[in-house]
N, C-alpha and C. Protein backbone atom coordinates (compact mmCIF):
# COMPACT_ATOMS: atom_id res chain seq x y z
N UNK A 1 110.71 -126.29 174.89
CA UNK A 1 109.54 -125.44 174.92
C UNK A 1 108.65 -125.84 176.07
N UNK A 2 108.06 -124.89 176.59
CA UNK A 2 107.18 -125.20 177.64
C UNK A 2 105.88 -125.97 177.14
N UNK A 3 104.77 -125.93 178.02
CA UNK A 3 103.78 -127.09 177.32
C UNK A 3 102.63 -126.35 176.62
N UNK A 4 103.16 -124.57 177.17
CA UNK A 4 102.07 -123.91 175.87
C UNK A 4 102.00 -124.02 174.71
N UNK A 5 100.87 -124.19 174.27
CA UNK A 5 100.47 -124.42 172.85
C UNK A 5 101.13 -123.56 172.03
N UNK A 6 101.93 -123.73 170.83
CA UNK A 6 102.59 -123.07 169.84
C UNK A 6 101.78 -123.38 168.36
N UNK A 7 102.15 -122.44 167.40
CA UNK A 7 102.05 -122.25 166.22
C UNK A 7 102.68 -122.46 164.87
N UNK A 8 102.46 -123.02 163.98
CA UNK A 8 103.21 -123.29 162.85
C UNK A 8 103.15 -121.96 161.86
N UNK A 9 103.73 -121.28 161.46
CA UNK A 9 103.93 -120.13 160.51
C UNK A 9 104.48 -120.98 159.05
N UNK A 10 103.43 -121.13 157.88
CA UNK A 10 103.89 -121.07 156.64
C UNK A 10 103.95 -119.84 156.05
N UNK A 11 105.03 -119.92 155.00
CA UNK A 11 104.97 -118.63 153.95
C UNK A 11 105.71 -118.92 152.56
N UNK A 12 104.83 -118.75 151.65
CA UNK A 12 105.55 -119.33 150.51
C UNK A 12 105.66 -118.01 149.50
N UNK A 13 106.85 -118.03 148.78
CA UNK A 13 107.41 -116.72 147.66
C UNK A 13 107.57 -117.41 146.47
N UNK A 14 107.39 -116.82 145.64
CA UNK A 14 108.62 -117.30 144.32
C UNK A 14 109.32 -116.22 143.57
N UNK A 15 110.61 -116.65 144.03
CA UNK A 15 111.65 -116.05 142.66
C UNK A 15 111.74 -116.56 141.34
N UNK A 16 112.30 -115.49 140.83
CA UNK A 16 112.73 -115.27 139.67
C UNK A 16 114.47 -116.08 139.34
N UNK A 17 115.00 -116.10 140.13
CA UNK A 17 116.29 -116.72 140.05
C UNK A 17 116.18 -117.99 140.69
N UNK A 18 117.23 -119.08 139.85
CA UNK A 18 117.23 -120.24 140.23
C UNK A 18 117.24 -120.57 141.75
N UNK A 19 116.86 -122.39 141.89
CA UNK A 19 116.37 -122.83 143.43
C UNK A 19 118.34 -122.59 144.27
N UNK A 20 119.17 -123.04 143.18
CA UNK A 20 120.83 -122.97 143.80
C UNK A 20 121.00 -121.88 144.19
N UNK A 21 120.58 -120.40 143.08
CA UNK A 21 121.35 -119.60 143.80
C UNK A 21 120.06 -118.71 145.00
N UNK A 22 119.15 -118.90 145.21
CA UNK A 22 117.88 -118.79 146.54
C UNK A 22 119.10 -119.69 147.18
N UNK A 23 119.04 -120.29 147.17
CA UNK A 23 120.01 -121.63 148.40
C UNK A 23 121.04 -121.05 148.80
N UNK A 24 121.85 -120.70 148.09
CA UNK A 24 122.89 -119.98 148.23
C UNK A 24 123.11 -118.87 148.88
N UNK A 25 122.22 -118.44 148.69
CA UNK A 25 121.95 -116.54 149.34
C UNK A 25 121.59 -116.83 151.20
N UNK A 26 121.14 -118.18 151.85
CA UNK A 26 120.88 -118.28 152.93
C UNK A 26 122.05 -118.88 154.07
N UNK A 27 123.30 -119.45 153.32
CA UNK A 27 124.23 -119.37 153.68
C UNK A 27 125.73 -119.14 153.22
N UNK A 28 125.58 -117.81 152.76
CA UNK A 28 126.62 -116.70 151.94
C UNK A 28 126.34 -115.24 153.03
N UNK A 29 127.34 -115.07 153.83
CA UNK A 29 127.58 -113.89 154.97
C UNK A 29 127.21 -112.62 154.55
N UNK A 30 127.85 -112.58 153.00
CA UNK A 30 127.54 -111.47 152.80
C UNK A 30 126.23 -110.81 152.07
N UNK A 31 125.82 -112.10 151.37
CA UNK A 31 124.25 -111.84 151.30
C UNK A 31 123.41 -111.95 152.31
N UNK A 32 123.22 -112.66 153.49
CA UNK A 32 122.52 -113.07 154.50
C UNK A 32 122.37 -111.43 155.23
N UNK A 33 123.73 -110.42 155.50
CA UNK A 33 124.13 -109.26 155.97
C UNK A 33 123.08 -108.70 155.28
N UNK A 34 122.56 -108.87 154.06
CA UNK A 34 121.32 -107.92 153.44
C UNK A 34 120.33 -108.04 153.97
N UNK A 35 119.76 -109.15 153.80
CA UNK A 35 118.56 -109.47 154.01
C UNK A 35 117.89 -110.49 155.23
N UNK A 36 118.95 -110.87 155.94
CA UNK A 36 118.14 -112.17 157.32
C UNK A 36 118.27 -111.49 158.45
N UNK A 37 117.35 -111.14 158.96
CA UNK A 37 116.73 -110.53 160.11
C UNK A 37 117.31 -109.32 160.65
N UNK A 38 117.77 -108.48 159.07
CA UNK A 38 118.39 -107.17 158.72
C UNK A 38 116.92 -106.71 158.46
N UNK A 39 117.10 -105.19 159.47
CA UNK A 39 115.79 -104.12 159.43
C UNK A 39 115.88 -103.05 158.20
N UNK A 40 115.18 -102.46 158.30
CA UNK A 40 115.56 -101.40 157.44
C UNK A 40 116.04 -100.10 158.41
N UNK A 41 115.57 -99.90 159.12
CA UNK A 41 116.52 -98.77 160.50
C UNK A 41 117.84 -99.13 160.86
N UNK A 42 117.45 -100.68 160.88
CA UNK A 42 118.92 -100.97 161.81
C UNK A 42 120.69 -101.26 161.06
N UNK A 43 121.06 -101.76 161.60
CA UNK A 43 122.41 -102.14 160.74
C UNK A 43 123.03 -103.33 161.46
N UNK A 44 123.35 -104.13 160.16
CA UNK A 44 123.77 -105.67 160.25
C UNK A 44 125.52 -105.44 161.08
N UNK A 45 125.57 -106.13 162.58
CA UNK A 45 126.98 -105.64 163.21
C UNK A 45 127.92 -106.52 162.78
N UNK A 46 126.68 -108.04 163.08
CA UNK A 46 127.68 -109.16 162.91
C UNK A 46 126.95 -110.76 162.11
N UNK A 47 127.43 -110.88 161.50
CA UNK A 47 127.50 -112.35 160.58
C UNK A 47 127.97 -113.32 160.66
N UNK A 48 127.81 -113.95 161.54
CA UNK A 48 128.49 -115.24 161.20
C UNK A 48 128.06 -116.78 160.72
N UNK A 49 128.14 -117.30 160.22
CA UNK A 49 127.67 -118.73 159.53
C UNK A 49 128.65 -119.81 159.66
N UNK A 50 128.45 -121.13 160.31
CA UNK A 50 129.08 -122.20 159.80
C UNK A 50 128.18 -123.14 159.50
N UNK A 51 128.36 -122.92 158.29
CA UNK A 51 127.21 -123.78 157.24
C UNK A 51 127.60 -124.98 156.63
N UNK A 52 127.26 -125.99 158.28
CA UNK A 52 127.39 -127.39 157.81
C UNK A 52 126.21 -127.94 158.79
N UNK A 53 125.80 -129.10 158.64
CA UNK A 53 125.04 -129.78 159.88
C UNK A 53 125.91 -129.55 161.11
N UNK A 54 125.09 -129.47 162.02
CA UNK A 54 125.56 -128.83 163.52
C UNK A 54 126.33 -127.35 163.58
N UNK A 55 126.59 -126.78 162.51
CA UNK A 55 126.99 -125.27 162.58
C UNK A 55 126.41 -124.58 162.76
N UNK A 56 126.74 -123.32 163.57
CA UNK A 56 125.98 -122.46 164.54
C UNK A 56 125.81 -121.32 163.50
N UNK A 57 124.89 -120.05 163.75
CA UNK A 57 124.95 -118.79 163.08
C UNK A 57 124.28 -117.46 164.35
N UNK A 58 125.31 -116.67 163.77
CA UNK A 58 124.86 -115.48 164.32
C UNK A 58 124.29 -114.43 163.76
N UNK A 59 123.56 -113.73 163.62
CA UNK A 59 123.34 -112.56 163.23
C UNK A 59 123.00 -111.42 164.37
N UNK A 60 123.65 -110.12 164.15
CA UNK A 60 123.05 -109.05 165.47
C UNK A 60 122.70 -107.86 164.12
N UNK A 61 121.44 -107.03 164.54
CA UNK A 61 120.94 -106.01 163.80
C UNK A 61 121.14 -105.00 164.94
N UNK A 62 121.55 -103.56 165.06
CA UNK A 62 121.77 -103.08 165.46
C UNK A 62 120.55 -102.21 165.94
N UNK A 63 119.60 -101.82 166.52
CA UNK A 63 118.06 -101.05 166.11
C UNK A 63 118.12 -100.08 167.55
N UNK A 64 118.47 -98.91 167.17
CA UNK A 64 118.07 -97.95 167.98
C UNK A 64 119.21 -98.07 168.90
N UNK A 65 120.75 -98.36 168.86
CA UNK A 65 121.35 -98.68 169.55
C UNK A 65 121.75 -99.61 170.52
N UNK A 66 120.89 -100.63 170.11
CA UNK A 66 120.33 -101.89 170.96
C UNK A 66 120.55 -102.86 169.67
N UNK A 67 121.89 -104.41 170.28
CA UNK A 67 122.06 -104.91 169.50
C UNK A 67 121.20 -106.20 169.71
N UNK A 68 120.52 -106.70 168.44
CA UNK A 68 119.70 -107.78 168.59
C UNK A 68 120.46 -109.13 168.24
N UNK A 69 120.66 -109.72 169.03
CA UNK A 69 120.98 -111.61 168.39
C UNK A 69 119.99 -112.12 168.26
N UNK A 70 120.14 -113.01 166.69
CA UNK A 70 119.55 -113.87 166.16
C UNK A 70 120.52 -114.88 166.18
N UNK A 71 119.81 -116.19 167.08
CA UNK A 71 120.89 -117.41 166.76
C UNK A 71 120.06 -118.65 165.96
N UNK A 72 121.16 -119.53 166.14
CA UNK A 72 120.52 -120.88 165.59
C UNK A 72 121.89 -122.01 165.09
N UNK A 73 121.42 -123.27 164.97
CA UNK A 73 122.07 -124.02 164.40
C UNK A 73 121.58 -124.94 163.55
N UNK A 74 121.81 -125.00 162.30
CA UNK A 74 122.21 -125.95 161.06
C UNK A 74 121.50 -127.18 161.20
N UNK A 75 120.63 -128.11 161.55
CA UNK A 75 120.28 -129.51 161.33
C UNK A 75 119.61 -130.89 160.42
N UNK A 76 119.62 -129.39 159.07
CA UNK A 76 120.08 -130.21 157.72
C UNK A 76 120.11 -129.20 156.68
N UNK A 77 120.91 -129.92 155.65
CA UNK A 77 121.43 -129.02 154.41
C UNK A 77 121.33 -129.86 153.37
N UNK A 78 120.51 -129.62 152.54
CA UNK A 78 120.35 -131.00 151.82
C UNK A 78 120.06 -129.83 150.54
N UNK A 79 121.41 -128.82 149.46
CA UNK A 79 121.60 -128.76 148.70
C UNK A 79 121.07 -128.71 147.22
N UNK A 80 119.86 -127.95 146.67
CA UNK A 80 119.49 -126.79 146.87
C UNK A 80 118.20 -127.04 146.92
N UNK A 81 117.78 -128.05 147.72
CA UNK A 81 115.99 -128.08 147.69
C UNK A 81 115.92 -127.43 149.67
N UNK A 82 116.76 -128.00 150.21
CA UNK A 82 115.86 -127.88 151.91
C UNK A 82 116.80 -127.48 152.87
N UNK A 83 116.65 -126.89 153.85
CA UNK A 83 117.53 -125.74 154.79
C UNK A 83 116.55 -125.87 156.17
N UNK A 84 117.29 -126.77 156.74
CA UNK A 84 116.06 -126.47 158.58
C UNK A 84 117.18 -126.32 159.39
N UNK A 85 117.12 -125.39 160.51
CA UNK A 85 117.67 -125.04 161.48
C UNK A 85 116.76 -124.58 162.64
N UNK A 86 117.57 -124.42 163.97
CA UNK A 86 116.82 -123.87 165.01
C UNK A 86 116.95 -122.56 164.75
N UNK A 87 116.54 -122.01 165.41
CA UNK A 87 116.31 -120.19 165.67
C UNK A 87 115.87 -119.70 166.91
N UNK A 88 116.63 -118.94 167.58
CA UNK A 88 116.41 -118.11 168.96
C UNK A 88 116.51 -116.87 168.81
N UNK A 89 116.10 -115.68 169.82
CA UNK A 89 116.13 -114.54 169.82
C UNK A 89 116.66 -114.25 171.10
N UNK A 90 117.53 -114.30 171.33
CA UNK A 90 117.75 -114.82 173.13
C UNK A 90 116.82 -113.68 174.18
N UNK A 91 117.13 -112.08 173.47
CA UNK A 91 116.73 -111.30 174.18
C UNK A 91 115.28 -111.11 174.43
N UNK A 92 114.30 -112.43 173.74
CA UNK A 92 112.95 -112.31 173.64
C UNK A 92 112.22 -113.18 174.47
N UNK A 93 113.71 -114.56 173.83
CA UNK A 93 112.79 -116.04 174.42
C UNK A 93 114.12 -116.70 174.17
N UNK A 94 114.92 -117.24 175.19
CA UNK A 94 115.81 -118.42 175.06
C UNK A 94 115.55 -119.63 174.53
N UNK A 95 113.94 -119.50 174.11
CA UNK A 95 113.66 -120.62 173.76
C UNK A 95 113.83 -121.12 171.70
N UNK A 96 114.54 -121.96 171.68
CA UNK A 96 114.30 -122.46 170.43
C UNK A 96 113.25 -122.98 169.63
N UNK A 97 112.97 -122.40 168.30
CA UNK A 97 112.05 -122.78 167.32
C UNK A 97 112.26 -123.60 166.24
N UNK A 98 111.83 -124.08 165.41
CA UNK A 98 112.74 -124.71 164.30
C UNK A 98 111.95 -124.18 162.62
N UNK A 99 112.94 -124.26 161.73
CA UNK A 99 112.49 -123.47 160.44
C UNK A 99 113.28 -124.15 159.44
N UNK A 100 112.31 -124.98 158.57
CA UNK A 100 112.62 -125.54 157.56
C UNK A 100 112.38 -124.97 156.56
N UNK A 101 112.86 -124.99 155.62
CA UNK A 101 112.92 -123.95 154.04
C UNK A 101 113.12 -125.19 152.61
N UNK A 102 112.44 -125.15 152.14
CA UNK A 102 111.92 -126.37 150.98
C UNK A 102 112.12 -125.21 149.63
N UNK A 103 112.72 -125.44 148.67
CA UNK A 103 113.03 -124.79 147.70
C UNK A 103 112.48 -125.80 146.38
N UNK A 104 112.06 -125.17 145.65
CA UNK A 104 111.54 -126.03 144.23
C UNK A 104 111.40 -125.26 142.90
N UNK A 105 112.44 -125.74 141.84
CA UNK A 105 112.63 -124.89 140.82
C UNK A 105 110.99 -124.78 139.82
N UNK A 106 110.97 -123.90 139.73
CA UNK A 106 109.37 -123.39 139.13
C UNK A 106 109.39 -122.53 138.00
N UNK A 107 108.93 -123.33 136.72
CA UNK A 107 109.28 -122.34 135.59
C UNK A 107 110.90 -121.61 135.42
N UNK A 108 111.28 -120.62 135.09
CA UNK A 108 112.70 -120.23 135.50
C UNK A 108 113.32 -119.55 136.56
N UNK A 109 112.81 -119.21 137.48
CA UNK A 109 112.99 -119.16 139.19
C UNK A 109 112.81 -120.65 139.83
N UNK A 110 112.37 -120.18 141.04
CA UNK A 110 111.66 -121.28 142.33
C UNK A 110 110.93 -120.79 142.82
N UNK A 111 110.19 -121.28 144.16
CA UNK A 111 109.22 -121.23 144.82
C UNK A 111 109.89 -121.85 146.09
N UNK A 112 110.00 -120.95 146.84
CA UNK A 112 110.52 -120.96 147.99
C UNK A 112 109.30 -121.32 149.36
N UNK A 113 109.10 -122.32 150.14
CA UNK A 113 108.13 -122.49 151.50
C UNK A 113 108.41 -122.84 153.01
N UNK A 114 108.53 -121.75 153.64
CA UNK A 114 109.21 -121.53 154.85
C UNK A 114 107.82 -122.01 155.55
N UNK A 115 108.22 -123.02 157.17
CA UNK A 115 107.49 -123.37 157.86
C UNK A 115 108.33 -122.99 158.95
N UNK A 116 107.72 -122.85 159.86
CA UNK A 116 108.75 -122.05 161.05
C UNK A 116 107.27 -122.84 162.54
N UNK A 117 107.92 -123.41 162.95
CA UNK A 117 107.23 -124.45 163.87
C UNK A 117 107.64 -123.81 165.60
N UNK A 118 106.81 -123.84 166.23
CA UNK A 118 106.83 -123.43 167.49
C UNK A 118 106.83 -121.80 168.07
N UNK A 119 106.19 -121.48 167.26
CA UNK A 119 106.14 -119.59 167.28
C UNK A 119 104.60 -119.45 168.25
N UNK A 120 104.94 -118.77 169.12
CA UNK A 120 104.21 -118.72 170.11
C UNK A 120 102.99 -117.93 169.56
N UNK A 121 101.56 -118.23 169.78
CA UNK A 121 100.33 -118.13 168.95
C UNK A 121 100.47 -116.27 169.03
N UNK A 122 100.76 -114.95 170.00
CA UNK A 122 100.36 -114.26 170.55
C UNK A 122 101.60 -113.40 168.93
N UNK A 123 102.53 -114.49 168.66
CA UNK A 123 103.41 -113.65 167.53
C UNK A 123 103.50 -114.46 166.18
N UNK A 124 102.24 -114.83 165.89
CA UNK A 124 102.20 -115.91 164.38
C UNK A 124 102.04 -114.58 163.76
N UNK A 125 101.34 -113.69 163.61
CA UNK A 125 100.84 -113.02 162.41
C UNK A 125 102.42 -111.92 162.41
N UNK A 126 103.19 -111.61 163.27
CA UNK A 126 104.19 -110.63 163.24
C UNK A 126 104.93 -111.66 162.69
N UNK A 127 105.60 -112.93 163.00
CA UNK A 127 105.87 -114.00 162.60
C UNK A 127 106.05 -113.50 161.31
N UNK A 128 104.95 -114.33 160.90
CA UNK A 128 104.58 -114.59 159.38
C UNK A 128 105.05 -113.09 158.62
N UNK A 129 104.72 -111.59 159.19
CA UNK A 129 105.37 -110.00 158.35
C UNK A 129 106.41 -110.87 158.37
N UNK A 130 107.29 -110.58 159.17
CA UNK A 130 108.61 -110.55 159.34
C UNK A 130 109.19 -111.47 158.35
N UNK A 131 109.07 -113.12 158.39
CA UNK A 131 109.75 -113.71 157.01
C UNK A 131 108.83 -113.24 155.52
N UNK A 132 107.67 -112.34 155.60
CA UNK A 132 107.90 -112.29 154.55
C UNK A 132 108.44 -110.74 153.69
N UNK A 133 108.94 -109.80 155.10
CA UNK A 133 109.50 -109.20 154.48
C UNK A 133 111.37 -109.17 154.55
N UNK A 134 111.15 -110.54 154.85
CA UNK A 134 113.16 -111.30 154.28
C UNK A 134 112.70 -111.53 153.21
N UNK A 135 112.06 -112.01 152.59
CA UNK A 135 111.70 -113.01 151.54
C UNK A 135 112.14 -111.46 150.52
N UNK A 136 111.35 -110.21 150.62
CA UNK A 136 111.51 -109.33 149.70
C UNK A 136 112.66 -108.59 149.77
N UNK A 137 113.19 -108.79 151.10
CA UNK A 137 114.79 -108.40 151.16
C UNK A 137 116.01 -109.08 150.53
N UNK A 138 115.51 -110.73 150.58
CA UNK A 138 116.11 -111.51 149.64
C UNK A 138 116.04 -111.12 148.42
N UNK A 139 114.87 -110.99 147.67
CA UNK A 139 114.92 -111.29 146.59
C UNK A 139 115.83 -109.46 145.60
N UNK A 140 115.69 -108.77 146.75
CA UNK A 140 116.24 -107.26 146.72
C UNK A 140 118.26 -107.57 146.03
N UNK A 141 117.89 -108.31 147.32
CA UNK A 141 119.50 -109.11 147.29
C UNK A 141 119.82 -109.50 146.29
N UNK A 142 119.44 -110.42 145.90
CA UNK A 142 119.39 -111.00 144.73
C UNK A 142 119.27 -110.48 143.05
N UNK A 143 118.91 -109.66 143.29
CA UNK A 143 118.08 -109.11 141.91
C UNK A 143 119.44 -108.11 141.63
């Protein structure tokens, strides 16, 4: 990252379904195809996940004929409480962000709290829409 000042984006949800299967749904292809950085215009082209430490992921949404990559890679998995990886948009910013996801079983769901670190100040508040309308695409998923 360059030496401009960046932004931390929290956002916290809670489901209704257990913290395993929330965990689950973030690296499972064919749930992820629902809901991770799937529009509602667009259409999910491509999925891919290797969901281990150092495994890469792809996602492209298709929007207006224009395919978007979402990348990133894996740099911990720690089973079903916490999920951090990088994240790029290449066609926006080559630059990498990082997004940790803390899961905690709550009553009979969880409570899910996404921190997403290095989001450039000028896109915190679009930021912040955007995971939280995964969060309701997830839980769409899910339900």
């Amino acid at each position: 990252m360059t030496g401009e000042r960046r932004a931390t984006v929290r956002v916290t949800h809670r489901f209704s379904q257990s913290a395993e299967r929330v965990f689950d749904a973030w690296l499972d292809p064919a749930k992820t195809a629902k809901f991770l950085f799937a529009t509602a215009t667009g259409q999910m082209v491509r999925t891919e996940i290797d969901a281990r430490v150092g495994g890469r992921f792809v996602f492209v949404d298709r929007r207006d004929g224009e395919d978007i990559e979402h990348v990133g890679k894996y740099l911990e998995i720690d089973w079903p409480r916490r999920l951090v990886f990088s994240f790029a948009v290449p066609k926006f910013s080559a630059e990498f962000t990082r997004v940790t996801i803390e899961i905690a079983p709550s009553g009979g769901g969880c409570e899910l709290t996404l921190i997403h670190e290095g989001v450039l100040p000028d896109y915190a508040s679009s930021t912040q829409g955007g995971w939280k309308m995964i969060f309701e695409g997830l839980a769409a998923a899910l339900a």
